[in-house]
C-alpha atoms as a PDB file:
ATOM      1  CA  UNK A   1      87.989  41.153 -89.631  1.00  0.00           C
ATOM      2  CA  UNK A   2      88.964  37.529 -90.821  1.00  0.00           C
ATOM      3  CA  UNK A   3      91.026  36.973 -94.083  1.00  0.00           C
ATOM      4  CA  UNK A   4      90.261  33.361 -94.389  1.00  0.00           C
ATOM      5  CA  UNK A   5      90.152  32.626 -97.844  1.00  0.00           C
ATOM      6  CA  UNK A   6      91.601  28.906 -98.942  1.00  0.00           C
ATOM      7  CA  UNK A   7      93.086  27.483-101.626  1.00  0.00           C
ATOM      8  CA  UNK A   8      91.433  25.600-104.228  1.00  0.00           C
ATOM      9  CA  UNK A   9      92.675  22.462-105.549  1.00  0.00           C
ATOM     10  CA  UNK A  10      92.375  23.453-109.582  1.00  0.00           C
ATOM     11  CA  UNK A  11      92.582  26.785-111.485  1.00  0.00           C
ATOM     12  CA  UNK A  12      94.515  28.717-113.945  1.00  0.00           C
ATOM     13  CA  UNK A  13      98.581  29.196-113.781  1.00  0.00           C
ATOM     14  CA  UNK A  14      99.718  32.892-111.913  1.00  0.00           C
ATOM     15  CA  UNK A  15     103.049  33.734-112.558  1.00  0.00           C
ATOM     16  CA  UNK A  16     105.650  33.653-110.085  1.00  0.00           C
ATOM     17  CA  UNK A  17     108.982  34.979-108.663  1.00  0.00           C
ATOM     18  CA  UNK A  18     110.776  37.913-110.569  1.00  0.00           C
ATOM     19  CA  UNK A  19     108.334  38.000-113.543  1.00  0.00           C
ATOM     20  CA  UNK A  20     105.452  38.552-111.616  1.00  0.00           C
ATOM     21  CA  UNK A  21     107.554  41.320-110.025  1.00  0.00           C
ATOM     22  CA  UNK A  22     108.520  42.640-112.942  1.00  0.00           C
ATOM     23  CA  UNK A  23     105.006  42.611-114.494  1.00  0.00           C
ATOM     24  CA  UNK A  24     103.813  44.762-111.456  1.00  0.00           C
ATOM     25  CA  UNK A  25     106.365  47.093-111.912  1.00  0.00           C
ATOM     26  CA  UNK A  26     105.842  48.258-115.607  1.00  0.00           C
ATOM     27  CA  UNK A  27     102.092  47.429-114.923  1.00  0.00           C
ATOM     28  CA  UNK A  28     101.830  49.898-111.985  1.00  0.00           C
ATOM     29  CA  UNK A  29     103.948  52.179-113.349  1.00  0.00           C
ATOM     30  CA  UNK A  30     101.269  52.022-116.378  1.00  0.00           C
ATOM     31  CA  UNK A  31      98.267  52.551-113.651  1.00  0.00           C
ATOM     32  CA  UNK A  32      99.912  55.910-112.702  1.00  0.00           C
ATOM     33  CA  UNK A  33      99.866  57.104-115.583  1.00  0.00           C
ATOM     34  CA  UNK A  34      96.335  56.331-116.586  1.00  0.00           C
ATOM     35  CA  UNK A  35      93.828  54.950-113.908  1.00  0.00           C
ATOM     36  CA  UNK A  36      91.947  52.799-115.906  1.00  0.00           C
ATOM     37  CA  UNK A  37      92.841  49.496-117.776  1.00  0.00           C
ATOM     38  CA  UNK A  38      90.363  46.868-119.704  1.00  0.00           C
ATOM     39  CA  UNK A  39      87.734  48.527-119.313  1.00  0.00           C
ATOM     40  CA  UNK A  40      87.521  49.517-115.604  1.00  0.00           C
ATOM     41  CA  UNK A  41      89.407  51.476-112.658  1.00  0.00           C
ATOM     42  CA  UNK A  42      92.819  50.447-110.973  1.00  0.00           C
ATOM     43  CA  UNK A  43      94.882  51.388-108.506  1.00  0.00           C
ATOM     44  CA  UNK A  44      98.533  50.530-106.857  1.00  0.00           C
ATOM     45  CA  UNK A  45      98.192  48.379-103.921  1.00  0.00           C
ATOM     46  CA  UNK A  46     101.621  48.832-101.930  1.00  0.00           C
ATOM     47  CA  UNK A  47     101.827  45.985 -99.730  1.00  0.00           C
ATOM     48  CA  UNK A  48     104.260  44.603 -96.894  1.00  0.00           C
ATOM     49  CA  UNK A  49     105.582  41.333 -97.745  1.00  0.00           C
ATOM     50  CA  UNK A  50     103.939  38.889 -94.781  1.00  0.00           C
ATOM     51  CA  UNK A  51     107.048  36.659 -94.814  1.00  0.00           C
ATOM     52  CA  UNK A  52     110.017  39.141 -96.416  1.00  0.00           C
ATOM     53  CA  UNK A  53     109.145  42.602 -94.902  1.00  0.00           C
ATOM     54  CA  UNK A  54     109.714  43.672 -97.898  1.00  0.00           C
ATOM     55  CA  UNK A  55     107.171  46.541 -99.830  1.00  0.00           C
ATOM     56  CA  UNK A  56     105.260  45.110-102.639  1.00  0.00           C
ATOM     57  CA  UNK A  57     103.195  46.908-105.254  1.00  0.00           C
ATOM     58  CA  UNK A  58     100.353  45.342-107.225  1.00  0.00           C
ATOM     59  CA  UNK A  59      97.772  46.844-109.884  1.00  0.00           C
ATOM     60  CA  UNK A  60      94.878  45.745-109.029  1.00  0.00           C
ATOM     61  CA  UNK A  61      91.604  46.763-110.646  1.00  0.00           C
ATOM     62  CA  UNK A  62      88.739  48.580-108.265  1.00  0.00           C
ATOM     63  CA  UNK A  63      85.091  48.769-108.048  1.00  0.00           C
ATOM     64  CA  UNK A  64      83.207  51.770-105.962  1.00  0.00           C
ATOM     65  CA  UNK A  65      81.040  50.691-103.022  1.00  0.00           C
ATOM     66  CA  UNK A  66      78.155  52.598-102.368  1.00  0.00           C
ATOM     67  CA  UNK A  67      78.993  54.203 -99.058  1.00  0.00           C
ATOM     68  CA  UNK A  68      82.368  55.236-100.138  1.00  0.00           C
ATOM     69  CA  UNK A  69      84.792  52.091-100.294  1.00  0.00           C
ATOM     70  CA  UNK A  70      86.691  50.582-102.816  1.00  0.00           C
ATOM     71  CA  UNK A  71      86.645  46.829-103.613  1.00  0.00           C
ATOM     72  CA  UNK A  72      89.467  44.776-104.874  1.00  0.00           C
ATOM     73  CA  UNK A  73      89.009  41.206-105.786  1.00  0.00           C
ATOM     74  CA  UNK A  74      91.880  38.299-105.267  1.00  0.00           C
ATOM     75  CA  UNK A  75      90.954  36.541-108.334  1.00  0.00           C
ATOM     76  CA  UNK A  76      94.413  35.833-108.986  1.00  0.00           C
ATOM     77  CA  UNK A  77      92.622  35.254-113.283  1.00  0.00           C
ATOM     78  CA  UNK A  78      91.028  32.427-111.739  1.00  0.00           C
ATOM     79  CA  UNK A  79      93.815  30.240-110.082  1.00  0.00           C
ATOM     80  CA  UNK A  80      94.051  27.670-107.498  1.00  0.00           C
ATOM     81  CA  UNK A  81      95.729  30.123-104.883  1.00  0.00           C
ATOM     82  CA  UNK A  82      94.920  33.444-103.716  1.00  0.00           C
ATOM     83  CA  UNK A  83      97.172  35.774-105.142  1.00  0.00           C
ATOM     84  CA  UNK A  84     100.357  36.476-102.914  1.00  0.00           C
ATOM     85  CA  UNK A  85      99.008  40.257-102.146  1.00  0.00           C
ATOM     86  CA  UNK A  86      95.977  38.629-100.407  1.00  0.00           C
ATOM     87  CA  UNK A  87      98.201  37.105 -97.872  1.00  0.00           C
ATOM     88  CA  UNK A  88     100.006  40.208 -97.514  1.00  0.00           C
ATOM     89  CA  UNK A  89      96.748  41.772 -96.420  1.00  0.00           C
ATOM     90  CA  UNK A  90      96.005  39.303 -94.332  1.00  0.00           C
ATOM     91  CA  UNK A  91      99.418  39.840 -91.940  1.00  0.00           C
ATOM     92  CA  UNK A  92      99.248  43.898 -92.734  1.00  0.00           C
ATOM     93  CA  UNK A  93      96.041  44.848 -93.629  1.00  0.00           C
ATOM     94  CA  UNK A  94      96.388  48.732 -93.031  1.00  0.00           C
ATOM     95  CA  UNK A  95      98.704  49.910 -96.301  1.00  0.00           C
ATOM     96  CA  UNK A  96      98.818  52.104 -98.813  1.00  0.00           C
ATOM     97  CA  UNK A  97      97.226  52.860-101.977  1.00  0.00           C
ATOM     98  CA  UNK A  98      97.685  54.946-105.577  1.00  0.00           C
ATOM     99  CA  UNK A  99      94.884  55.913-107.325  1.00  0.00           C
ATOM    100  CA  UNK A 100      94.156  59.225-109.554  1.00  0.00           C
ATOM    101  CA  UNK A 101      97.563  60.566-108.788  1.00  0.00           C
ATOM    102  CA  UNK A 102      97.201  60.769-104.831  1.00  0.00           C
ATOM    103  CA  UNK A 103      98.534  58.269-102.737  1.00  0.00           C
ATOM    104  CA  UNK A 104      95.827  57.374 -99.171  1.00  0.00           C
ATOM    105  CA  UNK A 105      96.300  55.212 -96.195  1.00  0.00           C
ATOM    106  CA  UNK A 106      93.771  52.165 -96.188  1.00  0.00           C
ATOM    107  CA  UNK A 107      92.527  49.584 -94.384  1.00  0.00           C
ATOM    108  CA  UNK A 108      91.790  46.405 -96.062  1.00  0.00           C
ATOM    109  CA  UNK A 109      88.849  44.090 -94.560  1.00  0.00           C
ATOM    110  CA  UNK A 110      87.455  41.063 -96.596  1.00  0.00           C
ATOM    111  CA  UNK A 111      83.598  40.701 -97.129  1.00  0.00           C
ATOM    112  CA  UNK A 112      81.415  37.480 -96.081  1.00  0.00           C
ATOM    113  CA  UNK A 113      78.061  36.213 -96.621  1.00  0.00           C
ATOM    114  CA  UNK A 114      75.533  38.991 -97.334  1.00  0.00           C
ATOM    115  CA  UNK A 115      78.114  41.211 -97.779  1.00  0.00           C
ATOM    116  CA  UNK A 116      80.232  39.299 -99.674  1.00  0.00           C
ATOM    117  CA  UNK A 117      77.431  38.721-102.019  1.00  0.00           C
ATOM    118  CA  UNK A 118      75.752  42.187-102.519  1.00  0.00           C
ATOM    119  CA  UNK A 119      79.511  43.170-103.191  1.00  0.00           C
ATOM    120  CA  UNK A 120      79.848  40.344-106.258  1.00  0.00           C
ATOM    121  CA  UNK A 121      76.689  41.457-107.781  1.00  0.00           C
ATOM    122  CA  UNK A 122      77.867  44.936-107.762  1.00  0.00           C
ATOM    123  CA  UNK A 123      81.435  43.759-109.409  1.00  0.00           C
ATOM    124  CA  UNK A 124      79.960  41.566-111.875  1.00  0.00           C
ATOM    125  CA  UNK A 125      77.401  44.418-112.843  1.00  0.00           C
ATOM    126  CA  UNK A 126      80.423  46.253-114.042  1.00  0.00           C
ATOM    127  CA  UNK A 127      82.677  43.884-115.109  1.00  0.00           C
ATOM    128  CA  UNK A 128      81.178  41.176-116.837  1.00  0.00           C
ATOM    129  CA  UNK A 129      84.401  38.812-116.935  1.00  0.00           C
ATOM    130  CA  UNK A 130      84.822  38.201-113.638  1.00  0.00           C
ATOM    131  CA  UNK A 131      82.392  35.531-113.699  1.00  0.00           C
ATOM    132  CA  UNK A 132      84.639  33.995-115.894  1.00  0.00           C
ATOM    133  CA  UNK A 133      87.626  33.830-112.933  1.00  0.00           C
ATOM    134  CA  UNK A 134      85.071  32.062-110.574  1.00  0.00           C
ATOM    135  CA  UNK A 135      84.412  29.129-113.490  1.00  0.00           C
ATOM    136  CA  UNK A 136      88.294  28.925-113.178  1.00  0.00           C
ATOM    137  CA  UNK A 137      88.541  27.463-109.928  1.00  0.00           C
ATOM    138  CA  UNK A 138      86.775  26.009-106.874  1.00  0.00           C
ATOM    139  CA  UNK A 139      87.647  28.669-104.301  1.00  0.00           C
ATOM    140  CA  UNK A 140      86.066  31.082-103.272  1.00  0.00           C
ATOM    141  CA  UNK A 141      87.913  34.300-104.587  1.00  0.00           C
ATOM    142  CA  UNK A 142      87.475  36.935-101.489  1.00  0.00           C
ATOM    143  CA  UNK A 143      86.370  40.294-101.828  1.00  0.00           C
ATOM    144  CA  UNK A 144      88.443  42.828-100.236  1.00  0.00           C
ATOM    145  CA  UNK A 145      86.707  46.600 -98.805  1.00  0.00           C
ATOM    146  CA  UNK A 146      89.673  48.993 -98.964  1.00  0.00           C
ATOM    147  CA  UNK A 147      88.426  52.097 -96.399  1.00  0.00           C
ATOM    148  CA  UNK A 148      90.550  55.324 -95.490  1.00  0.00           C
ATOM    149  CA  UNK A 149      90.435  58.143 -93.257  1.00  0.00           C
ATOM    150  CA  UNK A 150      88.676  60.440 -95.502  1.00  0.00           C
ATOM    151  CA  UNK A 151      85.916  57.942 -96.259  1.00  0.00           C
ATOM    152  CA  UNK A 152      87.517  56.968 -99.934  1.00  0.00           C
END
């Protein structure tokens, strides 16, 4: 399990620091009180901070795998970096997540090749706009399986 994702050298502005944070915070509190957003399903992504220690939380949106997973993408809207909760991953990747009012254990493992492919299809299939992220930038935004003890 390799999170090896680069940056790209263009892409769209993320924001940073404590509006990001704060974003996230009336965002996810927002996801817990209705699961979906724009059109598809999301879920809280509590994270360990890779440099801080410090927990993180993140709405991110979510696509069902055949087989029971849950895929989250790090398309950060398209920018030149990965956003900060793929790194987090990366240095903790089993954590926690919020989704229909339960909270479940995860593992996080990012997709290549074939995988990472059949797994794009299946995301753009369902959300259209996503191709629109990729156009943003030159990297290559990774595709992350999120898989629990119960099979998700």
């Amino acid at each position: 399990m390799t999170f090896d994702s680069k940056r790209g050298t263009y892409g769209a502005r993320q924001p940073k620091g404590w509006f990001l944070r704060l974003g996230n915070k009336i965002m996810s509190g927002r996801v817990r009180k209705n699961a979906r957003m724009m059109g598809f399903n999301v879920l809280v992504l509590h994270t360990v901070g890779r440099r801080s220690g410090v927990e993180r939380t993140h709405p991110v949106g979510w696509f069902a795998e055949p087989g029971g997973g849950r895929l989250i993408v790090a398309s950060a809207n398209g920018a030149a970096d990965n956003p900060a909760w793929y790194y987090n991953l990366a240095a903790h990747p089993d954590v926690r997540i919020e989704v229909g009012g339960r909270t479940e254990e995860v593992t996080a493992e990012q997709l290549h090749g074939d995988d990472r492919e059949r797994a794009w299809q299946l995301i753009l299939k369902e959300a259209p706009r996503f191709a629109q992220y990729a156009t943003k930038t030159d990297r290559e935004m990774p595709i992350i399986r999120l898989t629990g003890s119960r099979g998700l």
